[in-house]
PDB file of N, CA and C in Angstrom:
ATOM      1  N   UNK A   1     -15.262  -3.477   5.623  1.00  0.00           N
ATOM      2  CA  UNK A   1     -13.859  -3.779   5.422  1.00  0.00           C
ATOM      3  C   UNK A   1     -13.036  -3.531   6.692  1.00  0.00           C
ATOM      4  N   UNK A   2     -13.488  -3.114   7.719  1.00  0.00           N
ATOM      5  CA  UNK A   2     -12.915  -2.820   9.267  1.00  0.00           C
ATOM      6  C   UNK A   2     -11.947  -3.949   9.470  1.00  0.00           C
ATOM      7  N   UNK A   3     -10.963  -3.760   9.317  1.00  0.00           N
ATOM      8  CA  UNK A   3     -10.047  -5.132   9.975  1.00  0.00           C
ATOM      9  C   UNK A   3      -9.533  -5.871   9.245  1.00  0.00           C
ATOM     10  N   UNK A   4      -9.786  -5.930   7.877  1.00  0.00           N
ATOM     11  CA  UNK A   4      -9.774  -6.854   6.753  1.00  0.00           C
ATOM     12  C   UNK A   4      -8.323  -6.310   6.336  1.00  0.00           C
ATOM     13  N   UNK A   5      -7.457  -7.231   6.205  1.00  0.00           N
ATOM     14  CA  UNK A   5      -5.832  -6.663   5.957  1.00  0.00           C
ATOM     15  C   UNK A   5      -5.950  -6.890   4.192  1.00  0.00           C
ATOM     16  N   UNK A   6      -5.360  -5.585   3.245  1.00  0.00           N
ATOM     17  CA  UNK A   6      -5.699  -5.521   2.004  1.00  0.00           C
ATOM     18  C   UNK A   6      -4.493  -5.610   1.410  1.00  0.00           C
ATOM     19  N   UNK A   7      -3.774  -6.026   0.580  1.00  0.00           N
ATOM     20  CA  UNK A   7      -2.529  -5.491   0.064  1.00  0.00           C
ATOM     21  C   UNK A   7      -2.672  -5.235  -1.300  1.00  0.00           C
ATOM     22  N   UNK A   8      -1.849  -4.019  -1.957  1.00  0.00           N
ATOM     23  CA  UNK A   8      -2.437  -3.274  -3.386  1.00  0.00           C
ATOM     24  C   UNK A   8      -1.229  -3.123  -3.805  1.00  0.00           C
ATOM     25  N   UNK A   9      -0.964  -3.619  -5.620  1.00  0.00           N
ATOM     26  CA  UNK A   9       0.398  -3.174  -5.767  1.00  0.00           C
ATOM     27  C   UNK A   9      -0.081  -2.194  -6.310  1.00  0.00           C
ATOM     28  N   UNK A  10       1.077  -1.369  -6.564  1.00  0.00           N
ATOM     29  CA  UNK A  10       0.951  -0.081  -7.172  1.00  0.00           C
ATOM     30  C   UNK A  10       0.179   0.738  -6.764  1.00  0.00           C
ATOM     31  N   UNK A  11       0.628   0.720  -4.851  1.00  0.00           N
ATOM     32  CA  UNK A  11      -0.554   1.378  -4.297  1.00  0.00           C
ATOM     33  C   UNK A  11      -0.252   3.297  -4.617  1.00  0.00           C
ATOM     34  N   UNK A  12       1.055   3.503  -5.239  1.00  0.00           N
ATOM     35  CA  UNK A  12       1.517   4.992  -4.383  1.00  0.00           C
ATOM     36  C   UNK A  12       0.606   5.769  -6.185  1.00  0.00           C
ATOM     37  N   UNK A  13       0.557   4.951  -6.725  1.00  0.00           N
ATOM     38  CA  UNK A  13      -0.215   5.741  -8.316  1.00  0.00           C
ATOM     39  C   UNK A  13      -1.578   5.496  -9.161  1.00  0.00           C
ATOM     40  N   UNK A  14      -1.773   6.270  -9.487  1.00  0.00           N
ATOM     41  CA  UNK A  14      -3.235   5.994 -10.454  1.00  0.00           C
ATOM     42  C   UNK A  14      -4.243   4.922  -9.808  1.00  0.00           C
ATOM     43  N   UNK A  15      -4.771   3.781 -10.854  1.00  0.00           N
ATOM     44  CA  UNK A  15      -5.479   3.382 -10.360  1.00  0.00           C
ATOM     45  C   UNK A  15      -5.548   2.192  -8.875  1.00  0.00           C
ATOM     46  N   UNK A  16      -4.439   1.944  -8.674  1.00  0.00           N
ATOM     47  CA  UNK A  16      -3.707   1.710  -7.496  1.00  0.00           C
ATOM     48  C   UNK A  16      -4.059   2.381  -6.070  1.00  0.00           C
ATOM     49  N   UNK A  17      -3.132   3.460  -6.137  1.00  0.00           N
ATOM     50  CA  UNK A  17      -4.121   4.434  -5.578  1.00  0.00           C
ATOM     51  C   UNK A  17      -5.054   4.563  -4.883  1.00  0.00           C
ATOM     52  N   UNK A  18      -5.787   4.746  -5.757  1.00  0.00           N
ATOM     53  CA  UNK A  18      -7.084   4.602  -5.534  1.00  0.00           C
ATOM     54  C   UNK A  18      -7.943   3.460  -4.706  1.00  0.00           C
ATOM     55  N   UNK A  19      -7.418   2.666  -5.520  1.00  0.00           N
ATOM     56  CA  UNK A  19      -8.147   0.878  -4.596  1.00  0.00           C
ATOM     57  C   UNK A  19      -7.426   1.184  -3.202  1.00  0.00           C
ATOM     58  N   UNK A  20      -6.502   1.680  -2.828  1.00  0.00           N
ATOM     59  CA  UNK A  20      -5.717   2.024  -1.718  1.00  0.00           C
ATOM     60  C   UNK A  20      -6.511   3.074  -0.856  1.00  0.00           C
ATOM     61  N   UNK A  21      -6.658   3.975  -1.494  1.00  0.00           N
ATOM     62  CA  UNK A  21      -7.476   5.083  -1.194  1.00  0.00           C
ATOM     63  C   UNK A  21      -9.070   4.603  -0.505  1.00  0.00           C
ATOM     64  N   UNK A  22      -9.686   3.926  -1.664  1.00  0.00           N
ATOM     65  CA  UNK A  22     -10.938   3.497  -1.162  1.00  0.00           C
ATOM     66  C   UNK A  22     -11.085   2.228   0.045  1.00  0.00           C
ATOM     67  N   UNK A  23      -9.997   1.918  -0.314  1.00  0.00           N
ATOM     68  CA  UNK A  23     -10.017   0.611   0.662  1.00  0.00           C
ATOM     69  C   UNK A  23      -9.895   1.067   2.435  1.00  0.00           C
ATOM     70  N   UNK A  24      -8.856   1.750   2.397  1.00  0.00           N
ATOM     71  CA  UNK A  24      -8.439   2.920   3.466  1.00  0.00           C
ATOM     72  C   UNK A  24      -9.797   3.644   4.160  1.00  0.00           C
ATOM     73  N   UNK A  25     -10.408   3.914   3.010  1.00  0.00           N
ATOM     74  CA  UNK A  25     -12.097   5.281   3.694  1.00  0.00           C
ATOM     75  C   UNK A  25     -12.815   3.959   4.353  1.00  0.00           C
ATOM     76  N   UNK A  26     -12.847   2.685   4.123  1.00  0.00           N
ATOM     77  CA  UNK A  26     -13.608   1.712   4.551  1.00  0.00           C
ATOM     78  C   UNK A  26     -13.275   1.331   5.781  1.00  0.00           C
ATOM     79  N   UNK A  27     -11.826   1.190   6.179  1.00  0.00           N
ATOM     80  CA  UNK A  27     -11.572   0.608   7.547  1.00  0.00           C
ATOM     81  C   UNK A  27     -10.509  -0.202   7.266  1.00  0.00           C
ATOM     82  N   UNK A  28     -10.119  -0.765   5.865  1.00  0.00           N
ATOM     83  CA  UNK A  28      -9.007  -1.654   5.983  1.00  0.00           C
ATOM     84  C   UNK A  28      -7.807  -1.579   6.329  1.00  0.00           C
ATOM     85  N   UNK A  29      -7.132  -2.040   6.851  1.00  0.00           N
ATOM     86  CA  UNK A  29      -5.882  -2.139   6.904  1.00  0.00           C
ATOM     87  C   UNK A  29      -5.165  -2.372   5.663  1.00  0.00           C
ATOM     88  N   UNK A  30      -4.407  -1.779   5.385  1.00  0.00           N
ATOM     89  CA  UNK A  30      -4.000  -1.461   3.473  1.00  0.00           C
ATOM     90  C   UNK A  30      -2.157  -1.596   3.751  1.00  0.00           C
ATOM     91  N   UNK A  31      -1.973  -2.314   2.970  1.00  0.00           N
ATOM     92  CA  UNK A  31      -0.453  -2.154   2.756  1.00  0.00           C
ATOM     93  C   UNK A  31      -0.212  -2.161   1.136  1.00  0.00           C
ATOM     94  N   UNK A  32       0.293  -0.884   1.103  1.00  0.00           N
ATOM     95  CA  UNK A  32       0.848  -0.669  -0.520  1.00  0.00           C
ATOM     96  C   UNK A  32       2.228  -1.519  -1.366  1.00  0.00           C
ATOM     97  N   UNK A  33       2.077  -1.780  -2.349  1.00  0.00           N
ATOM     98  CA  UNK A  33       3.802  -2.558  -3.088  1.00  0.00           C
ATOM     99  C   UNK A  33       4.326  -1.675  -3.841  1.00  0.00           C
ATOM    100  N   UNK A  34       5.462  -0.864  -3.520  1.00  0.00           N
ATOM    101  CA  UNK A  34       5.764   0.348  -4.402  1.00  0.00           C
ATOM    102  C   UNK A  34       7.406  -0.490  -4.531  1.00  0.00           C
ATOM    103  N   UNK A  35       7.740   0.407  -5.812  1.00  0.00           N
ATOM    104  CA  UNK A  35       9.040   0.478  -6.294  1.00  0.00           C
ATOM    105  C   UNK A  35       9.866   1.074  -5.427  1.00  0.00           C
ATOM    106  N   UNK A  36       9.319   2.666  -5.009  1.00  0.00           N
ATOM    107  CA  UNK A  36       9.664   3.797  -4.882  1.00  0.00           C
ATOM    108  C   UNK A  36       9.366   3.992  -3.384  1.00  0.00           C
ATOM    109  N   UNK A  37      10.340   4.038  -2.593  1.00  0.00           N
ATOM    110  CA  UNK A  37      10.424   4.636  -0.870  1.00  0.00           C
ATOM    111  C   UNK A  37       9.641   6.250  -0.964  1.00  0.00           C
ATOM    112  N   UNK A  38      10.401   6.972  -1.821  1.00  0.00           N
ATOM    113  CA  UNK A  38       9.485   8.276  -1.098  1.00  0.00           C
ATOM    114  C   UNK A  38       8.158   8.266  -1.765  1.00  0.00           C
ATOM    115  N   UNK A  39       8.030   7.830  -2.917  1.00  0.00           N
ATOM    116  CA  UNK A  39       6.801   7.605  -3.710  1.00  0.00           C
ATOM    117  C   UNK A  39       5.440   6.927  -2.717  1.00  0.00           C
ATOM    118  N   UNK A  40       6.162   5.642  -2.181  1.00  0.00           N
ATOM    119  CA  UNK A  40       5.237   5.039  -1.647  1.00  0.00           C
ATOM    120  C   UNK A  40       4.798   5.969  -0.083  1.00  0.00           C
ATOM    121  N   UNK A  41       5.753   6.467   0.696  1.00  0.00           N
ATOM    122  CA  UNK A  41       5.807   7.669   1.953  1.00  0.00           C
ATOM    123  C   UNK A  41       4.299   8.720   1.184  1.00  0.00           C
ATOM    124  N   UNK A  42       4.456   8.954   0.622  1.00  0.00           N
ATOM    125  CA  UNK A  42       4.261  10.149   0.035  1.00  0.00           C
ATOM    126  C   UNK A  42       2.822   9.833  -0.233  1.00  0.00           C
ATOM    127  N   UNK A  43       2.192   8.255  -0.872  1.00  0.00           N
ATOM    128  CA  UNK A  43       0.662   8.408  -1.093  1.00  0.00           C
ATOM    129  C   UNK A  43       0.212   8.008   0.105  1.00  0.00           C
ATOM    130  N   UNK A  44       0.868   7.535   1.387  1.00  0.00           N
ATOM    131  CA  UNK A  44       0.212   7.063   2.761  1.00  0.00           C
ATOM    132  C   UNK A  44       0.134   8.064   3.116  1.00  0.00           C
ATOM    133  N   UNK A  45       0.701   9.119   2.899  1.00  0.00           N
ATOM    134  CA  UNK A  45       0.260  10.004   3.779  1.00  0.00           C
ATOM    135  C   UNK A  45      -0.678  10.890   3.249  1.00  0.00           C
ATOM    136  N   UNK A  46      -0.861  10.808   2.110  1.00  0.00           N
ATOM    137  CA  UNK A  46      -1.925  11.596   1.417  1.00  0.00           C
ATOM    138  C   UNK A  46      -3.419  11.045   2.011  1.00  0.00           C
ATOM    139  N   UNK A  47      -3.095   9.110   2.012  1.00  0.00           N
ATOM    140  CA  UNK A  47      -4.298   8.450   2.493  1.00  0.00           C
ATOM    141  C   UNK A  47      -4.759   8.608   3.484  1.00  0.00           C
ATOM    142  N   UNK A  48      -3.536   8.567   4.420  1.00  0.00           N
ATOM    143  CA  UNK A  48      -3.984   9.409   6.060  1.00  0.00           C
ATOM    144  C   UNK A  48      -4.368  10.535   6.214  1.00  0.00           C
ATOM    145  N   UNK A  49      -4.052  11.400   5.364  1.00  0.00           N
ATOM    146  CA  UNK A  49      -5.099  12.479   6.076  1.00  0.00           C
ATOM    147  C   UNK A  49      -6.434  12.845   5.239  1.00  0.00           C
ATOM    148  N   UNK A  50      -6.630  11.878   3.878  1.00  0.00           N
ATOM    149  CA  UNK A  50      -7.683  12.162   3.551  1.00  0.00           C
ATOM    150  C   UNK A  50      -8.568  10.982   4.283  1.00  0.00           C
ATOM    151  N   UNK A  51      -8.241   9.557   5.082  1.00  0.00           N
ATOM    152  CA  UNK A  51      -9.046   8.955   5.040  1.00  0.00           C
ATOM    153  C   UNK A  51      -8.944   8.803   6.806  1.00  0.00           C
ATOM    154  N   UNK A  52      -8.057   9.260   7.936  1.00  0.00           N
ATOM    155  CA  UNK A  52      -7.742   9.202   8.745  1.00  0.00           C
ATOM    156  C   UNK A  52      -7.630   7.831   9.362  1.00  0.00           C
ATOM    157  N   UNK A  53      -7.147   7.048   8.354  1.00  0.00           N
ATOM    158  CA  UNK A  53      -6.934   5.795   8.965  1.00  0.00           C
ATOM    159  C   UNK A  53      -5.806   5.810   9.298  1.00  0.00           C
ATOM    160  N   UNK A  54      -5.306   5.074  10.062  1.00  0.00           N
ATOM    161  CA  UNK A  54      -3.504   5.277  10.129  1.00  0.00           C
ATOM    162  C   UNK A  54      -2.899   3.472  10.786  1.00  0.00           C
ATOM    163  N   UNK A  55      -4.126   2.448   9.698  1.00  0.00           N
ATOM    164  CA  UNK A  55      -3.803   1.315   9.754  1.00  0.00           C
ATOM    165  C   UNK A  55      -3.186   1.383   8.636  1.00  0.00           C
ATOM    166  N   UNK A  56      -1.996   1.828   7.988  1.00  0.00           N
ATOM    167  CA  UNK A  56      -1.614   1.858   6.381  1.00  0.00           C
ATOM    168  C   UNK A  56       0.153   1.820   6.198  1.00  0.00           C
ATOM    169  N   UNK A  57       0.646   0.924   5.557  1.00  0.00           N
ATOM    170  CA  UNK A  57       1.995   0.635   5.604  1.00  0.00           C
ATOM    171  C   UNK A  57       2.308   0.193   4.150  1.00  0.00           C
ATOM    172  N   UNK A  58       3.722  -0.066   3.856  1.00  0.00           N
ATOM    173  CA  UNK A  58       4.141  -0.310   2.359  1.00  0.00           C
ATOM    174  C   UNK A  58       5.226  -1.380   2.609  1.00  0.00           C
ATOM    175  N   UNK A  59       5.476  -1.777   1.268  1.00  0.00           N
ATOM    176  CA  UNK A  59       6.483  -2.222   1.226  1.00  0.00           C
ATOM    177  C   UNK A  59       7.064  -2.121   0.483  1.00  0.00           C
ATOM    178  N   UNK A  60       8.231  -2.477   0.237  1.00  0.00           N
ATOM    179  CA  UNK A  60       9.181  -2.144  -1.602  1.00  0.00           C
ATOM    180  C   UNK A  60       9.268  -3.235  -2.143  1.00  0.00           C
ATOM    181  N   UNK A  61       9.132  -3.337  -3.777  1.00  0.00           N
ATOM    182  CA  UNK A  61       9.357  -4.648  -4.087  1.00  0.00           C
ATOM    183  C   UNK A  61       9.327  -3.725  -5.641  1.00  0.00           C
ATOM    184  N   UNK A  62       9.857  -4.725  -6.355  1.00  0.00           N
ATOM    185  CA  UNK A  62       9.740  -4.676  -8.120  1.00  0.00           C
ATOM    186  C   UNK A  62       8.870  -6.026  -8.166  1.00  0.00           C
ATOM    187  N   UNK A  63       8.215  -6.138  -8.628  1.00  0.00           N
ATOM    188  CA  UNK A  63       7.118  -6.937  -8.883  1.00  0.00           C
ATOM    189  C   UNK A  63       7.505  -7.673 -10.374  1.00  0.00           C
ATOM    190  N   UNK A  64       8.588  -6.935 -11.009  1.00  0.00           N
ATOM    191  CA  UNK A  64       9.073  -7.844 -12.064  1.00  0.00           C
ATOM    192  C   UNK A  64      10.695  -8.651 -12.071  1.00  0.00           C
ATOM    193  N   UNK A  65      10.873  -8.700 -10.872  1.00  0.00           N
ATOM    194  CA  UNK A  65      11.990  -9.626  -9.930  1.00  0.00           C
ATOM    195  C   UNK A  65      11.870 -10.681  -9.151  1.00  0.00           C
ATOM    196  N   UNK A  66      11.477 -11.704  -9.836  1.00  0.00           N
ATOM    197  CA  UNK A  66      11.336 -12.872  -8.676  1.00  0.00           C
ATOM    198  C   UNK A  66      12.092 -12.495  -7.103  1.00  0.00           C
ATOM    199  N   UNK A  67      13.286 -12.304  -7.226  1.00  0.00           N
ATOM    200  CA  UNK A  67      13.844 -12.202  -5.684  1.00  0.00           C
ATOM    201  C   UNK A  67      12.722 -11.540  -5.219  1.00  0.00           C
ATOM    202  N   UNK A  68      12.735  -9.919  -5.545  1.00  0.00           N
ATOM    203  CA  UNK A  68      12.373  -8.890  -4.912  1.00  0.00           C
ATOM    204  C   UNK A  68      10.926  -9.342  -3.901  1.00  0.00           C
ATOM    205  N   UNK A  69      10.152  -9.959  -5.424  1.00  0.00           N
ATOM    206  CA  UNK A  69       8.751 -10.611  -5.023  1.00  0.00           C
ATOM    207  C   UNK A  69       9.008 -11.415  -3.467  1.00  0.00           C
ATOM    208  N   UNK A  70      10.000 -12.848  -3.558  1.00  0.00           N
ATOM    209  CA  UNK A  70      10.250 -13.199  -2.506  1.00  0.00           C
ATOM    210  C   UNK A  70      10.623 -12.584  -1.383  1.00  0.00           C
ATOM    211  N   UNK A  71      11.410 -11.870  -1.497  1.00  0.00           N
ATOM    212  CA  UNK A  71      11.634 -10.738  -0.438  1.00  0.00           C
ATOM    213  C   UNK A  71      10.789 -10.332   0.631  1.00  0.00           C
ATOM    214  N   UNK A  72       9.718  -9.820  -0.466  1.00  0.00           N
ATOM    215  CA  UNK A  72       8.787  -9.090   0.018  1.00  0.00           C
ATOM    216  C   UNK A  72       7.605  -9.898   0.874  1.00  0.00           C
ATOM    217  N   UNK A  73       7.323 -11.332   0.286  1.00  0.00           N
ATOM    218  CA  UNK A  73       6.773 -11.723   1.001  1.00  0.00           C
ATOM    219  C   UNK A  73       7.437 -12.251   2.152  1.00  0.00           C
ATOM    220  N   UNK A  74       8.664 -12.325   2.224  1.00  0.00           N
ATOM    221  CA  UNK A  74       8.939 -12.762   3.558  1.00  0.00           C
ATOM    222  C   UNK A  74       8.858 -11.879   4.370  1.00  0.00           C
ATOM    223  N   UNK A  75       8.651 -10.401   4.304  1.00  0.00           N
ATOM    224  CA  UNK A  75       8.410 -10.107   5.275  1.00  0.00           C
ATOM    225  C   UNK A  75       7.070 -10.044   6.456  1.00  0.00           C
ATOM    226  N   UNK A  76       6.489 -10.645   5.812  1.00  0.00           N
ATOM    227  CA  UNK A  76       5.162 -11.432   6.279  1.00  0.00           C
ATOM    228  C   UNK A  76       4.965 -12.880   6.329  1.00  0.00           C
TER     229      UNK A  76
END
């Protein structure tokens, strides 16, 4: 997964998380979709220092907001 850009919603909880988490121990480049600014702060950095990757970024979005959705992808 070295290089492979991943994006996970609901990366900052449960099983989210996790796919975030594991994806991260592999090499990917991981970007999380959180609701929540410190929420989402808060599991990257958990990922970074358990997985020492520090290819790992978020973004905010409600995923049950068309805008937001658009939003979000524009920033890519």
């Amino acid at each position: 997964m070295t290089g492979k850009n991943c994006v996970v919603t609901g990366g900052n909880a449960g099983i989210g998380y996790e796919t975030a988490l594991a994806l991260a121990a592999k090499g990917a480049n991981v970007t999380i979709i959180s609701r929540n600014q410190d929420k989402a702060e808060s599991a990257l950095s958990k990922i970074k220092e358990i997985t020492n990757n520090r290819n790992l970024d978020y973004v905010l979005a409600d995923l049950s907001s068309q805008k937001s959705i658009r939003d979000a992808a524009n920033i890519y």
